[in-house]
PDB file of N, CA and C in Angstrom:
ATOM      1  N   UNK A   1      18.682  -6.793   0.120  1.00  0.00           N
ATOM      2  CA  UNK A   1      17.493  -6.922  -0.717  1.00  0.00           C
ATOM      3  C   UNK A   1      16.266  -7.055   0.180  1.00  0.00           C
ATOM      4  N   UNK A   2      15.392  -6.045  -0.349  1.00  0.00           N
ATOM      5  CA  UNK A   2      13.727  -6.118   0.771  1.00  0.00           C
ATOM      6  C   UNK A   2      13.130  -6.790   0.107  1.00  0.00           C
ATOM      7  N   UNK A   3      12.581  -7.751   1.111  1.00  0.00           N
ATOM      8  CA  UNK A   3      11.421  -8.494  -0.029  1.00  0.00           C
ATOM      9  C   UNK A   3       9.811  -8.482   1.369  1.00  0.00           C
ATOM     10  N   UNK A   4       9.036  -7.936  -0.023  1.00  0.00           N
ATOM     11  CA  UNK A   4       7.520  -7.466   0.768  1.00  0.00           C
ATOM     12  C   UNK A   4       6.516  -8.605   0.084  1.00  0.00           C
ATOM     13  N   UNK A   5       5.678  -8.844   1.233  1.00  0.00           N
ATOM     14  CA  UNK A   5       4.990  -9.767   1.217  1.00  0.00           C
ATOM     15  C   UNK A   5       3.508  -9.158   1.588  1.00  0.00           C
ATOM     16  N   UNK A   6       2.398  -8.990   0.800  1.00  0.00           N
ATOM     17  CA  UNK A   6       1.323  -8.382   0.802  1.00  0.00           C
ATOM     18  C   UNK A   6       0.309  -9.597   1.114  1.00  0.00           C
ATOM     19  N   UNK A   7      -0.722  -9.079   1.810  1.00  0.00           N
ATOM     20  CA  UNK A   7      -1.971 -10.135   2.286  1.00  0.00           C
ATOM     21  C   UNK A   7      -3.806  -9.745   2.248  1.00  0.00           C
ATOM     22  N   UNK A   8      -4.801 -10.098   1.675  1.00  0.00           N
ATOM     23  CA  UNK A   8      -5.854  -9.148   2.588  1.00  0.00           C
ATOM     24  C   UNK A   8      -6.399  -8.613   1.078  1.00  0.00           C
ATOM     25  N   UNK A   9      -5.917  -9.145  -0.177  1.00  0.00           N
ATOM     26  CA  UNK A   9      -7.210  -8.694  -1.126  1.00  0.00           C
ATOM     27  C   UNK A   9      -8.289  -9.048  -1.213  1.00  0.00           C
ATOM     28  N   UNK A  10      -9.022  -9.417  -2.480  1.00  0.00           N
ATOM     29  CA  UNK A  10     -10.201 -10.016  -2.416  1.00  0.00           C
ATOM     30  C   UNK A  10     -11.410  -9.350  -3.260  1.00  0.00           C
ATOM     31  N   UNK A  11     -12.741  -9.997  -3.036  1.00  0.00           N
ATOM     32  CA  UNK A  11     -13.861  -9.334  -3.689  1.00  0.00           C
ATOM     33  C   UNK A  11     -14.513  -8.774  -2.512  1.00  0.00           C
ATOM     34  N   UNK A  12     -15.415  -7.669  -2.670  1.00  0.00           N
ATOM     35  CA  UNK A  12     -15.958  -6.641  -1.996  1.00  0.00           C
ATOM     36  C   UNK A  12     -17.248  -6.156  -2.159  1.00  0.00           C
ATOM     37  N   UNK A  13     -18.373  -6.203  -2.018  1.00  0.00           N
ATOM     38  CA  UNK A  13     -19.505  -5.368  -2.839  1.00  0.00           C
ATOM     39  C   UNK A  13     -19.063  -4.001  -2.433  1.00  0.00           C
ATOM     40  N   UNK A  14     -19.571  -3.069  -3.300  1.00  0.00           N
ATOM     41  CA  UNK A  14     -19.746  -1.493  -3.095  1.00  0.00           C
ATOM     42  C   UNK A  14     -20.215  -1.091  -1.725  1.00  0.00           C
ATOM     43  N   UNK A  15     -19.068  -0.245  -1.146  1.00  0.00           N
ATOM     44  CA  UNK A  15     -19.180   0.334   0.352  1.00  0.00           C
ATOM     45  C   UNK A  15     -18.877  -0.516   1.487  1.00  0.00           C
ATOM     46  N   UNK A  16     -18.074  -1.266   0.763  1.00  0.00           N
ATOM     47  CA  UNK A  16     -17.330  -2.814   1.884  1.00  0.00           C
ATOM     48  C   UNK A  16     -16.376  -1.823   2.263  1.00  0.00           C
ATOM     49  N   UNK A  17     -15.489  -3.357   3.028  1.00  0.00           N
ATOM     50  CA  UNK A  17     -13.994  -2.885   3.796  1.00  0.00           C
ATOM     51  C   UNK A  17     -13.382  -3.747   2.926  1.00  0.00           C
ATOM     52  N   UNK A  18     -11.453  -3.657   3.039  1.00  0.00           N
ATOM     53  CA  UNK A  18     -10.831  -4.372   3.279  1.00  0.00           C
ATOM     54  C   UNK A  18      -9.976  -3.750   3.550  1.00  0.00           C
ATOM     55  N   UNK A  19      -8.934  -4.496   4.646  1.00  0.00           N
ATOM     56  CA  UNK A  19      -7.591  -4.275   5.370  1.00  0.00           C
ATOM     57  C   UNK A  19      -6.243  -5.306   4.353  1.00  0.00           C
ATOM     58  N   UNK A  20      -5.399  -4.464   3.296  1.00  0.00           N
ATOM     59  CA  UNK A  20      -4.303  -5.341   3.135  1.00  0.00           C
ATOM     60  C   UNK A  20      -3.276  -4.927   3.856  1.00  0.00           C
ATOM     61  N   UNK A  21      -2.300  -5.921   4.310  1.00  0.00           N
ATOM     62  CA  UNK A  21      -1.288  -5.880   5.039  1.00  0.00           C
ATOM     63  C   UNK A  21       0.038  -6.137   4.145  1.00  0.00           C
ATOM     64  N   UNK A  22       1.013  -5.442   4.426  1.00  0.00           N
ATOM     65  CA  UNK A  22       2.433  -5.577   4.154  1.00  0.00           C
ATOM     66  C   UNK A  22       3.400  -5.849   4.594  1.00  0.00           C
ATOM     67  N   UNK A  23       4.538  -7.234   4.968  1.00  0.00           N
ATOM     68  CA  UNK A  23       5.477  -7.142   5.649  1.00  0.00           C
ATOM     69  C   UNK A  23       6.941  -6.972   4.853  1.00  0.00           C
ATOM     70  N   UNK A  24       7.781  -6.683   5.378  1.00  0.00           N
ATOM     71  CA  UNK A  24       8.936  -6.270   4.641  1.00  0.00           C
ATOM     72  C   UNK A  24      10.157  -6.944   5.709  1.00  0.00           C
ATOM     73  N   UNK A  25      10.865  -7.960   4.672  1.00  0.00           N
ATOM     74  CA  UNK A  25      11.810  -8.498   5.387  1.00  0.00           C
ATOM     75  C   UNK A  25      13.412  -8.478   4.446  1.00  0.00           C
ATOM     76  N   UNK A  26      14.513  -8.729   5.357  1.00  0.00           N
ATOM     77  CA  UNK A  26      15.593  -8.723   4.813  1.00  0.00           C
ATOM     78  C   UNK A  26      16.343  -7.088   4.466  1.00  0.00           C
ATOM     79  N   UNK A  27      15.944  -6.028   5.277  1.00  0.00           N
ATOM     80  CA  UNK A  27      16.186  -4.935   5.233  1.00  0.00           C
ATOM     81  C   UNK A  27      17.461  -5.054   6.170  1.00  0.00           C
ATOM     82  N   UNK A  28      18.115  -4.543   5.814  1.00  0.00           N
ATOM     83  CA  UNK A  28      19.175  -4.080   6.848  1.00  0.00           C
ATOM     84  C   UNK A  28      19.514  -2.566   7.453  1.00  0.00           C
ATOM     85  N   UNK A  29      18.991  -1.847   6.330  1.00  0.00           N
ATOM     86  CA  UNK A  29      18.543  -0.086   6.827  1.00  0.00           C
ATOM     87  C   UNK A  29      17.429   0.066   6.894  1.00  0.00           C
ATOM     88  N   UNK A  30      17.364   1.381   7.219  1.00  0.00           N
ATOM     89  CA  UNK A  30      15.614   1.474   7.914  1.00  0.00           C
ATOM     90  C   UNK A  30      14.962   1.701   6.672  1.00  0.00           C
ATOM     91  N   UNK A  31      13.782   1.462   6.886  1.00  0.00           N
ATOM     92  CA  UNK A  31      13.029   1.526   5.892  1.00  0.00           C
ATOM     93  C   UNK A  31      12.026   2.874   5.904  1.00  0.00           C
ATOM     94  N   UNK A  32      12.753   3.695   5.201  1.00  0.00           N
ATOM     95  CA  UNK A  32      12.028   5.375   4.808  1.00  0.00           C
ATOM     96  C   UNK A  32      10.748   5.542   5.218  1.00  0.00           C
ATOM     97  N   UNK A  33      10.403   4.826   3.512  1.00  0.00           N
ATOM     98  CA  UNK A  33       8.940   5.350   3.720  1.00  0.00           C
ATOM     99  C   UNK A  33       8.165   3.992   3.217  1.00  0.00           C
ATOM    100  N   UNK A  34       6.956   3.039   3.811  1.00  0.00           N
ATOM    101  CA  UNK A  34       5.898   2.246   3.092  1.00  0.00           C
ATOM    102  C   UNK A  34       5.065   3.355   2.331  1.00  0.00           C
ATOM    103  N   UNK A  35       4.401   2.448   1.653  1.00  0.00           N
ATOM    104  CA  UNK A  35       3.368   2.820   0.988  1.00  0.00           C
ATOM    105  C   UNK A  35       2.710   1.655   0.574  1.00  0.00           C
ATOM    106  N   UNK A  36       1.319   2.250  -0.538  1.00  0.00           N
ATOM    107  CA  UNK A  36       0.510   1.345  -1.411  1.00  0.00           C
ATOM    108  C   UNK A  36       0.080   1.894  -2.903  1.00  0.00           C
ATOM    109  N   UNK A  37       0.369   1.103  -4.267  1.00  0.00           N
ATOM    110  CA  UNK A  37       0.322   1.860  -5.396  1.00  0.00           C
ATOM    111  C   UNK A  37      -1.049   0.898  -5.734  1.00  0.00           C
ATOM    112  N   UNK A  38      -1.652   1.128  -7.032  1.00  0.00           N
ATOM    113  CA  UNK A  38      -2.495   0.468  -7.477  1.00  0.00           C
ATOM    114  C   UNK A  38      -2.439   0.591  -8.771  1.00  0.00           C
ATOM    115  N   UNK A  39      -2.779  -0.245  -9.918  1.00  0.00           N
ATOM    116  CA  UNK A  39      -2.852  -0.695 -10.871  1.00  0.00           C
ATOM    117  C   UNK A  39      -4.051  -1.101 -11.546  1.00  0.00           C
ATOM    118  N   UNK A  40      -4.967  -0.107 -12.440  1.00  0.00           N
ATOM    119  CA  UNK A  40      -6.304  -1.019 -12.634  1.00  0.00           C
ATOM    120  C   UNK A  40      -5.762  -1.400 -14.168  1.00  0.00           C
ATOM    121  N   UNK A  41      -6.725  -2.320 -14.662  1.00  0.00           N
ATOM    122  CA  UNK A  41      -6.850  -2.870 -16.173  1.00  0.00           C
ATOM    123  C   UNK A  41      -6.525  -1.580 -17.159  1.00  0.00           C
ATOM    124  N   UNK A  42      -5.467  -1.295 -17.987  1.00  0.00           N
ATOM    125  CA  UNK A  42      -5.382  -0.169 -19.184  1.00  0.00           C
ATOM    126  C   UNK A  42      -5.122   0.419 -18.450  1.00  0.00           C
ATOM    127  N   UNK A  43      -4.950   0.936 -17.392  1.00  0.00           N
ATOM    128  CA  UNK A  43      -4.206   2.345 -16.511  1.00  0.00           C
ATOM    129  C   UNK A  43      -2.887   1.901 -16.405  1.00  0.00           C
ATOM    130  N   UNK A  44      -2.047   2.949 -15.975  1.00  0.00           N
ATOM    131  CA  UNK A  44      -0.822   3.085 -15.133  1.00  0.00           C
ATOM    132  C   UNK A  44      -1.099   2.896 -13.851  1.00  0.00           C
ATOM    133  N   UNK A  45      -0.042   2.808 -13.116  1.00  0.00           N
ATOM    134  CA  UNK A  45       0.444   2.543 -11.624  1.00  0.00           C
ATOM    135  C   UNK A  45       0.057   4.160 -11.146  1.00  0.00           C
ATOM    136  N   UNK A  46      -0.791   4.037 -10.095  1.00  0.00           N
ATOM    137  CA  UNK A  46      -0.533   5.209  -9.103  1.00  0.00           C
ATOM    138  C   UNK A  46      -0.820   5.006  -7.962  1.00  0.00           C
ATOM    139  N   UNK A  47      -0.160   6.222  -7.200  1.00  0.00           N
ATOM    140  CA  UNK A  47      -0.349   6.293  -5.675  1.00  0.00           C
ATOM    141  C   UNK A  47      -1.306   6.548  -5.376  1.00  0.00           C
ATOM    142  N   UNK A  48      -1.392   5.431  -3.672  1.00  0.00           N
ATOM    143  CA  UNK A  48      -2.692   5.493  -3.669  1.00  0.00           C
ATOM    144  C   UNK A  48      -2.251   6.005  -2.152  1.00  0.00           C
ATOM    145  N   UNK A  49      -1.526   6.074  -0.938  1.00  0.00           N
ATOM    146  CA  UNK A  49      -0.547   6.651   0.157  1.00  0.00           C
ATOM    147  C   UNK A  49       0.360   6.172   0.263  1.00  0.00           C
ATOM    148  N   UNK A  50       1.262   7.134   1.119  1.00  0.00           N
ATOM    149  CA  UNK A  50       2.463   6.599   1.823  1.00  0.00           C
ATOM    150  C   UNK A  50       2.764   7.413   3.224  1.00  0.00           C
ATOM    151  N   UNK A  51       3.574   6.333   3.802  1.00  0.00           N
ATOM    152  CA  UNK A  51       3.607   6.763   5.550  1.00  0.00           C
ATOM    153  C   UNK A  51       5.230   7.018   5.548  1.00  0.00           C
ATOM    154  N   UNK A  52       5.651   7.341   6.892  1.00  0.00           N
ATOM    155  CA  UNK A  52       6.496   7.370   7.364  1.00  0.00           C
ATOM    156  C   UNK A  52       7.035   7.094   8.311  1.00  0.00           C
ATOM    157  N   UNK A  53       5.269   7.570   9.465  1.00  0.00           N
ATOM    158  CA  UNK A  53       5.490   6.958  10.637  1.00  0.00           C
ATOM    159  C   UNK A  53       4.153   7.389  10.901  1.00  0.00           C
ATOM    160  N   UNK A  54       3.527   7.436  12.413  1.00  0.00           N
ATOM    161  CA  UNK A  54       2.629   8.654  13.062  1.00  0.00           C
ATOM    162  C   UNK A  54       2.197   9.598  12.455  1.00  0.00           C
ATOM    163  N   UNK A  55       1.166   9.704  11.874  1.00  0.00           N
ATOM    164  CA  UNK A  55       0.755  11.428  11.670  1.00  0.00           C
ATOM    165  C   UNK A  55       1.676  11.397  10.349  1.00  0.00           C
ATOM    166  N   UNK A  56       2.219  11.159   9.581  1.00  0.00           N
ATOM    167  CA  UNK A  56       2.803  11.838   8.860  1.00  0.00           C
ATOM    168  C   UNK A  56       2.800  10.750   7.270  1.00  0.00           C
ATOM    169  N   UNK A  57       1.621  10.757   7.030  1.00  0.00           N
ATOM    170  CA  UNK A  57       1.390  10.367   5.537  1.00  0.00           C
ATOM    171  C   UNK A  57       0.700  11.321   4.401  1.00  0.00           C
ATOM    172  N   UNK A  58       0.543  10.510   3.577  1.00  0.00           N
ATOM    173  CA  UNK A  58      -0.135  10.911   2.392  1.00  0.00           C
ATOM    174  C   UNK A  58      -0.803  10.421   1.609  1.00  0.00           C
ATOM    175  N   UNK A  59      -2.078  10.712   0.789  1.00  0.00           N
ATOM    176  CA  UNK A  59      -2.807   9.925   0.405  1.00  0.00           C
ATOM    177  C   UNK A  59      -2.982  10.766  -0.953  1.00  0.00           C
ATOM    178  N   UNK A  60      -3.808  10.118  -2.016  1.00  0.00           N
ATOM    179  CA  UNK A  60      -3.817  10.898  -3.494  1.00  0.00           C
ATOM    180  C   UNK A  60      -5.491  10.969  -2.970  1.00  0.00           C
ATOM    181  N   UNK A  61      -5.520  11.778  -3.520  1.00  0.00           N
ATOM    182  CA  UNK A  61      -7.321  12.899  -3.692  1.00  0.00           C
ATOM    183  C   UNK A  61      -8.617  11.584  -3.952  1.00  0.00           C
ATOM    184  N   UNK A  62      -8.006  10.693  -4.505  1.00  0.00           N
ATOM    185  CA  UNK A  62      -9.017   9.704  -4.757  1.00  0.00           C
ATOM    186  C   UNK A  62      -9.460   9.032  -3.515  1.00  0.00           C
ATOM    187  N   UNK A  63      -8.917   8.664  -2.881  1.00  0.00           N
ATOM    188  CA  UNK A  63      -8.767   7.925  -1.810  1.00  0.00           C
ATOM    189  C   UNK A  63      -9.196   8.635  -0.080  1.00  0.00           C
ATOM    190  N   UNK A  64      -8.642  10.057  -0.063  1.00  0.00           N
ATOM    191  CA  UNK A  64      -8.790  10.817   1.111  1.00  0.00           C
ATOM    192  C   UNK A  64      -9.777  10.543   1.841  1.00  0.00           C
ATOM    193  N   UNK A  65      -9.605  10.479   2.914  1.00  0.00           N
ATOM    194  CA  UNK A  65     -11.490  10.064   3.595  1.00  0.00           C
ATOM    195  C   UNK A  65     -11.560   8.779   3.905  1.00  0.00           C
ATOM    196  N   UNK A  66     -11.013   8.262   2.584  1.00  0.00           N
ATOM    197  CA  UNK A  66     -12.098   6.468   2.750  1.00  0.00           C
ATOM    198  C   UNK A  66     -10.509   5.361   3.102  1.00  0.00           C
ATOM    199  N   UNK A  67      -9.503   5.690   2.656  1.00  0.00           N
ATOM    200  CA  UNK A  67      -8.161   4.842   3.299  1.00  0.00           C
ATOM    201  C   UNK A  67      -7.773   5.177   4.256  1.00  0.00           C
ATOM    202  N   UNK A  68      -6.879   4.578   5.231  1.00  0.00           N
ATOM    203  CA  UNK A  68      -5.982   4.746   6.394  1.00  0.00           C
ATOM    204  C   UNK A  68      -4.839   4.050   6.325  1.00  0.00           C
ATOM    205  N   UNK A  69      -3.757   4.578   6.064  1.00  0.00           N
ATOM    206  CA  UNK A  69      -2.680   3.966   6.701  1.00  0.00           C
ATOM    207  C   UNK A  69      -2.246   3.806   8.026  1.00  0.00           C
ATOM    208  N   UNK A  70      -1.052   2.369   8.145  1.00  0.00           N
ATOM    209  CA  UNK A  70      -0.981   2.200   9.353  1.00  0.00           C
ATOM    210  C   UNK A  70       0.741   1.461   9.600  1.00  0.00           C
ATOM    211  N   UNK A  71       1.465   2.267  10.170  1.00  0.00           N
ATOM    212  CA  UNK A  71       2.727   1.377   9.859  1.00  0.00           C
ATOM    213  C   UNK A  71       3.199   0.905  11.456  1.00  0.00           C
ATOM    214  N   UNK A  72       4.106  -0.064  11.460  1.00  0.00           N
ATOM    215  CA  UNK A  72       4.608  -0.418  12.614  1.00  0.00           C
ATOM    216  C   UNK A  72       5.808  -0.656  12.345  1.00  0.00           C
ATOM    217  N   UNK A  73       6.722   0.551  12.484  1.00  0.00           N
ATOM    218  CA  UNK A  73       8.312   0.440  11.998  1.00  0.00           C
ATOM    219  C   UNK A  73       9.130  -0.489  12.782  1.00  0.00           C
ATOM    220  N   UNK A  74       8.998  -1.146  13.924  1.00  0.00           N
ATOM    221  CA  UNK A  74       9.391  -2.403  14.408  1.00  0.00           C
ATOM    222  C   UNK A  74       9.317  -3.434  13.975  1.00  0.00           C
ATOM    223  N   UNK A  75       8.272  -4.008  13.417  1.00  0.00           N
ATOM    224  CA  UNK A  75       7.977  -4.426  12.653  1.00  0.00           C
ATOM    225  C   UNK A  75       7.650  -4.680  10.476  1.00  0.00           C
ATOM    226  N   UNK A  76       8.400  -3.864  10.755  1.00  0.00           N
ATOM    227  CA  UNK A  76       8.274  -3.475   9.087  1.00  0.00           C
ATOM    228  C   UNK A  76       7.030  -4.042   8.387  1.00  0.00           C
ATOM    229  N   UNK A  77       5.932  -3.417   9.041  1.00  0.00           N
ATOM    230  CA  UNK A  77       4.431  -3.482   8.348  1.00  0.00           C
ATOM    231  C   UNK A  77       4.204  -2.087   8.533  1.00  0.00           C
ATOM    232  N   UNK A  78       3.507  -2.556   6.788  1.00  0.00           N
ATOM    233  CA  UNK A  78       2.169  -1.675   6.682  1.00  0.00           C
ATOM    234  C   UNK A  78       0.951  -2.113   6.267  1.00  0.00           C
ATOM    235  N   UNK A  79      -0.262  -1.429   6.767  1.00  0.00           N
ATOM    236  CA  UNK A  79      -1.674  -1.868   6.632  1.00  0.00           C
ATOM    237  C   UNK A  79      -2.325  -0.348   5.568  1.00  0.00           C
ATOM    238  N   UNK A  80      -2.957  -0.855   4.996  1.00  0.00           N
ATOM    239  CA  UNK A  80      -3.982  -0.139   4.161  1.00  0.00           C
ATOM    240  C   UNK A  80      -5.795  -0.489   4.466  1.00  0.00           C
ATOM    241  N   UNK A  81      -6.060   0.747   5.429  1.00  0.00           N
ATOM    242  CA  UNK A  81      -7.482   0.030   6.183  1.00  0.00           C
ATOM    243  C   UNK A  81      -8.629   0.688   4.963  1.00  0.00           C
ATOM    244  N   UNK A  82      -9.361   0.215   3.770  1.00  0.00           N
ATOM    245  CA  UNK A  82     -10.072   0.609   2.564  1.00  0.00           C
ATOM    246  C   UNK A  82     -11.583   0.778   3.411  1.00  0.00           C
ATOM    247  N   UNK A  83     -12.218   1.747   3.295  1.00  0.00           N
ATOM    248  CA  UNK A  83     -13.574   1.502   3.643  1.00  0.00           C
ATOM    249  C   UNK A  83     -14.425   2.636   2.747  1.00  0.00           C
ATOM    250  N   UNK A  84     -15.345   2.494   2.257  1.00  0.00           N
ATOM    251  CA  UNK A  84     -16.259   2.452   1.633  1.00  0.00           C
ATOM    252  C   UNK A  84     -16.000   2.784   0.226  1.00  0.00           C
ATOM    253  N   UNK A  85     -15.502   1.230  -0.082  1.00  0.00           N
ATOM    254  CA  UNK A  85     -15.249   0.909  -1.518  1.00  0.00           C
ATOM    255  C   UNK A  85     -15.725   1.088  -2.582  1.00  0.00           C
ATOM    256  N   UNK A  86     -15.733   1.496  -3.583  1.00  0.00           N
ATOM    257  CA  UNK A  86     -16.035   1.847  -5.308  1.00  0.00           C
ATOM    258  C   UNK A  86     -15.291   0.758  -6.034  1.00  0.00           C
ATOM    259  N   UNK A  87     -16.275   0.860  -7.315  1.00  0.00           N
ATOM    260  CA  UNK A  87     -16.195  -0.241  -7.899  1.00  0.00           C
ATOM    261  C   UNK A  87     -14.724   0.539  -8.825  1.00  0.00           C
ATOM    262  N   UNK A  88     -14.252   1.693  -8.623  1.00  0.00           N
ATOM    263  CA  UNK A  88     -13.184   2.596  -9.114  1.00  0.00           C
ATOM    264  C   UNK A  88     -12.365   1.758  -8.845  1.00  0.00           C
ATOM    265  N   UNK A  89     -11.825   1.593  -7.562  1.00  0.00           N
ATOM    266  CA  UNK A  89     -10.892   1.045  -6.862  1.00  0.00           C
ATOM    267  C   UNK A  89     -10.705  -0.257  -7.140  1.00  0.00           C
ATOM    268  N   UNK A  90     -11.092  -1.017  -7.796  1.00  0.00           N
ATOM    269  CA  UNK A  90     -11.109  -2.085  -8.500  1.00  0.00           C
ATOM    270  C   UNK A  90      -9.663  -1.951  -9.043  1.00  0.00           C
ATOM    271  N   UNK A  91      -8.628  -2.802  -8.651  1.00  0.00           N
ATOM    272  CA  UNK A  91      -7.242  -2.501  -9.483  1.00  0.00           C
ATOM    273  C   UNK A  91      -6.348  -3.278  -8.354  1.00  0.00           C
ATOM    274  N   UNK A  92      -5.253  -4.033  -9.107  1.00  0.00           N
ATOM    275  CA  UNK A  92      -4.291  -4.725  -8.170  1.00  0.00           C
ATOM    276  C   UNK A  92      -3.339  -3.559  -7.654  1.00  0.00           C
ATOM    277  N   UNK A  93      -3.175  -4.087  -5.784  1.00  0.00           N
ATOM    278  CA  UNK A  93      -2.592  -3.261  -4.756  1.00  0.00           C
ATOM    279  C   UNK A  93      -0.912  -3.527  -4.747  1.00  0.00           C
ATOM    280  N   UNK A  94      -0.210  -2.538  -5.349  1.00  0.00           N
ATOM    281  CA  UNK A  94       1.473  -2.917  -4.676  1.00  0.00           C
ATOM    282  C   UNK A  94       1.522  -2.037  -3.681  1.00  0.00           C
ATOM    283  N   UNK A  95       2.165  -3.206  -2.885  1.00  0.00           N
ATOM    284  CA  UNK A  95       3.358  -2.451  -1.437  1.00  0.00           C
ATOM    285  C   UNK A  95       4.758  -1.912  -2.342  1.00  0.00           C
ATOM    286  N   UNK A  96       4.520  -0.981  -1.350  1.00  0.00           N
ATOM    287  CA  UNK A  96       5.833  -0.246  -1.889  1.00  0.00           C
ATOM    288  C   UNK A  96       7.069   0.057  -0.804  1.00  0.00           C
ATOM    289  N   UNK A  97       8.357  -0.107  -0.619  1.00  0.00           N
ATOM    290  CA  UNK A  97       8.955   0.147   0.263  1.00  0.00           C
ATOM    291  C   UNK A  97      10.198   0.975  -0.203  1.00  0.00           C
ATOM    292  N   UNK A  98      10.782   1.989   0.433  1.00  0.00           N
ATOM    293  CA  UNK A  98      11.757   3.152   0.212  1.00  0.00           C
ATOM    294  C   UNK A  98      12.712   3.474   1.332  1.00  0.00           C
ATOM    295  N   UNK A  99      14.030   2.668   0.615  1.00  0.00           N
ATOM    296  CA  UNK A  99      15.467   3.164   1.489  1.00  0.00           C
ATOM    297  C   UNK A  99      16.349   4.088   1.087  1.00  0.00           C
ATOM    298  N   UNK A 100      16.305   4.994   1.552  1.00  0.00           N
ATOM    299  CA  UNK A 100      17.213   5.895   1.237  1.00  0.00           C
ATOM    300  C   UNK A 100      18.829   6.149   1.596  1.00  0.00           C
ATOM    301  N   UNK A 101      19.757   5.699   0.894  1.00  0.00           N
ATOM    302  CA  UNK A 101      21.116   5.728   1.720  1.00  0.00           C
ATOM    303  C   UNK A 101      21.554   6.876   0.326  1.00  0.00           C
ATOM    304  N   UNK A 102      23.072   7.099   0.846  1.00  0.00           N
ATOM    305  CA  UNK A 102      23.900   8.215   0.515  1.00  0.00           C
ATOM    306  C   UNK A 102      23.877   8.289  -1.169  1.00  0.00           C
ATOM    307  N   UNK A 103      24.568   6.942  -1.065  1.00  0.00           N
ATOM    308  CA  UNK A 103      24.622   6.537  -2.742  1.00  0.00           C
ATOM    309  C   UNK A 103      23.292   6.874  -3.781  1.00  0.00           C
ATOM    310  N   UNK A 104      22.154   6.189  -3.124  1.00  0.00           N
ATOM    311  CA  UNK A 104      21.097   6.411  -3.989  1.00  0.00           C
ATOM    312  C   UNK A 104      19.636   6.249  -3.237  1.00  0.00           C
ATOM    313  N   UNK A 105      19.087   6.018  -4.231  1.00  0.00           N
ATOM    314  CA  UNK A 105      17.316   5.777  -2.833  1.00  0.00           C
ATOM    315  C   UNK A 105      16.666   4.338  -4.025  1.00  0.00           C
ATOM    316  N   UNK A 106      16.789   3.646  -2.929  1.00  0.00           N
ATOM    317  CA  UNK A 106      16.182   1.940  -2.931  1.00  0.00           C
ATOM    318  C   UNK A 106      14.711   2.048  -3.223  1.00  0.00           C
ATOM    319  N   UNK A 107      14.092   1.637  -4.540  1.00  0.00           N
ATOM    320  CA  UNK A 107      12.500   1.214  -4.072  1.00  0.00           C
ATOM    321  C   UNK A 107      12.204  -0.494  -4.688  1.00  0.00           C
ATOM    322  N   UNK A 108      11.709  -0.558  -3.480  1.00  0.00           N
ATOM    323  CA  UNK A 108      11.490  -2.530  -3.506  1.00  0.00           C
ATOM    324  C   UNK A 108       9.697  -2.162  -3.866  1.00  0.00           C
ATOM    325  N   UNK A 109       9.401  -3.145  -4.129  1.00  0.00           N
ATOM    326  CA  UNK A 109       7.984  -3.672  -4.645  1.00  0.00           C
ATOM    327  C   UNK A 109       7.517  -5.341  -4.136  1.00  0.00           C
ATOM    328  N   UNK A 110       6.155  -5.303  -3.783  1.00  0.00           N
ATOM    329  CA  UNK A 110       5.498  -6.730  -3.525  1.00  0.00           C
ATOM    330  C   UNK A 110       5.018  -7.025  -4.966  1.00  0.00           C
ATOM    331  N   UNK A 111       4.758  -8.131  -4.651  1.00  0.00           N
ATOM    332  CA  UNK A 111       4.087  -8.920  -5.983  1.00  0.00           C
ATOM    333  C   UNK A 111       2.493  -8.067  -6.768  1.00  0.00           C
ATOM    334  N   UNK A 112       2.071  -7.989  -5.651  1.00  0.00           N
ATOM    335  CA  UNK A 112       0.675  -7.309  -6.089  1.00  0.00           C
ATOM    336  C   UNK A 112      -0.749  -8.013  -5.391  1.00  0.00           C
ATOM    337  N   UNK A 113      -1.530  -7.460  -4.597  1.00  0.00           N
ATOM    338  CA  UNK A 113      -2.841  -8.347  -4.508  1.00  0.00           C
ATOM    339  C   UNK A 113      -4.015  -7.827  -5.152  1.00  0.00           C
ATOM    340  N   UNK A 114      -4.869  -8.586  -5.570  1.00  0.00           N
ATOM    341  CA  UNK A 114      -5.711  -8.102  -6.257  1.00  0.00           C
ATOM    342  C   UNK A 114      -7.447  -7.606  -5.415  1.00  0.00           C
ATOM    343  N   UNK A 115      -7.590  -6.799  -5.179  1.00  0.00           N
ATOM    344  CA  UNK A 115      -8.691  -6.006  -5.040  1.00  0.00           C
ATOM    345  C   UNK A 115      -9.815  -5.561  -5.971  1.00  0.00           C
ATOM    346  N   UNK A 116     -11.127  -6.149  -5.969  1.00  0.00           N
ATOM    347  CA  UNK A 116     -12.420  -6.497  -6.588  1.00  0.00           C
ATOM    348  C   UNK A 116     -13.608  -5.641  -6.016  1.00  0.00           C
ATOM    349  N   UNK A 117     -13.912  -4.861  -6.423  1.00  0.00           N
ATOM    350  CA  UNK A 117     -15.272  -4.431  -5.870  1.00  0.00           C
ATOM    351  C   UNK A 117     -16.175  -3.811  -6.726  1.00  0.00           C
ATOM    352  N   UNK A 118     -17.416  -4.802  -6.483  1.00  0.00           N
ATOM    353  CA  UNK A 118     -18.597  -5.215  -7.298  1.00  0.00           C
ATOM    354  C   UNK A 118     -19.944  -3.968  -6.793  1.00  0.00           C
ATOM    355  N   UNK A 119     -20.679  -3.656  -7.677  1.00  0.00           N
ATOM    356  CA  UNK A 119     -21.558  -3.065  -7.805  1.00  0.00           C
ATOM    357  C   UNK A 119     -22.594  -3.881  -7.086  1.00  0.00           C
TER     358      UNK A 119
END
């Protein structure tokens, strides 16, 4: 059982930063792929990226430009570096984590942090 532990929300004015962080413990296989989903008020859950390693993520159209992912597979973190925030983006952040073994493909979830950004 993975259990992810998210850090680094908060309030923001328009065209701030913030860096949330993800750690992921109790894995015993490797861990695929991190990511970060988001959740605003009356919406659904969507992606907001996901990594794998180096060079090799993905981000949804909303986001392109202004997020960075950042993983350290030794560490089973991931960072989500946000910069120049919209009051859009306003919506609680899940970590997302993905194991893939033979049988089936594992997805664990953090609690959620909440991310604020004010006009």
């Amino acid at each position: 059982q993975v259990q992810l532990v998210e850090s680094g929300g908060g309030t923001v004015q328009s065209g701030g930063s913030l860096r949330l962080s993800c750690t992921a413990s109790g894995s015993e296989n490797r861990i695929d792929v991190m990511g970060w989903y988001r959740q605003a008020p009356g919406k659904q859950r969507e992606l907001v990226g996901i990594i794998r390693g180096p060079g090799n993520s993905f981000y949804s159209d909303s986001v392109k430009g202004r997020f960075t992912l950042s993983r350290e597979n030794e560490k089973n973190t991931v960072d989500l570096l946000m910069n120049n925030l919209e009051v859009e983006d306003t919506a609680v952040y899940y970590c997302n984590a993905v194991v893939n073994r033979i049988e089936r493909t594992y997805n664990y979830w953090g609690q959620g942090t909440q991310v604020t950004v004010s006009s």
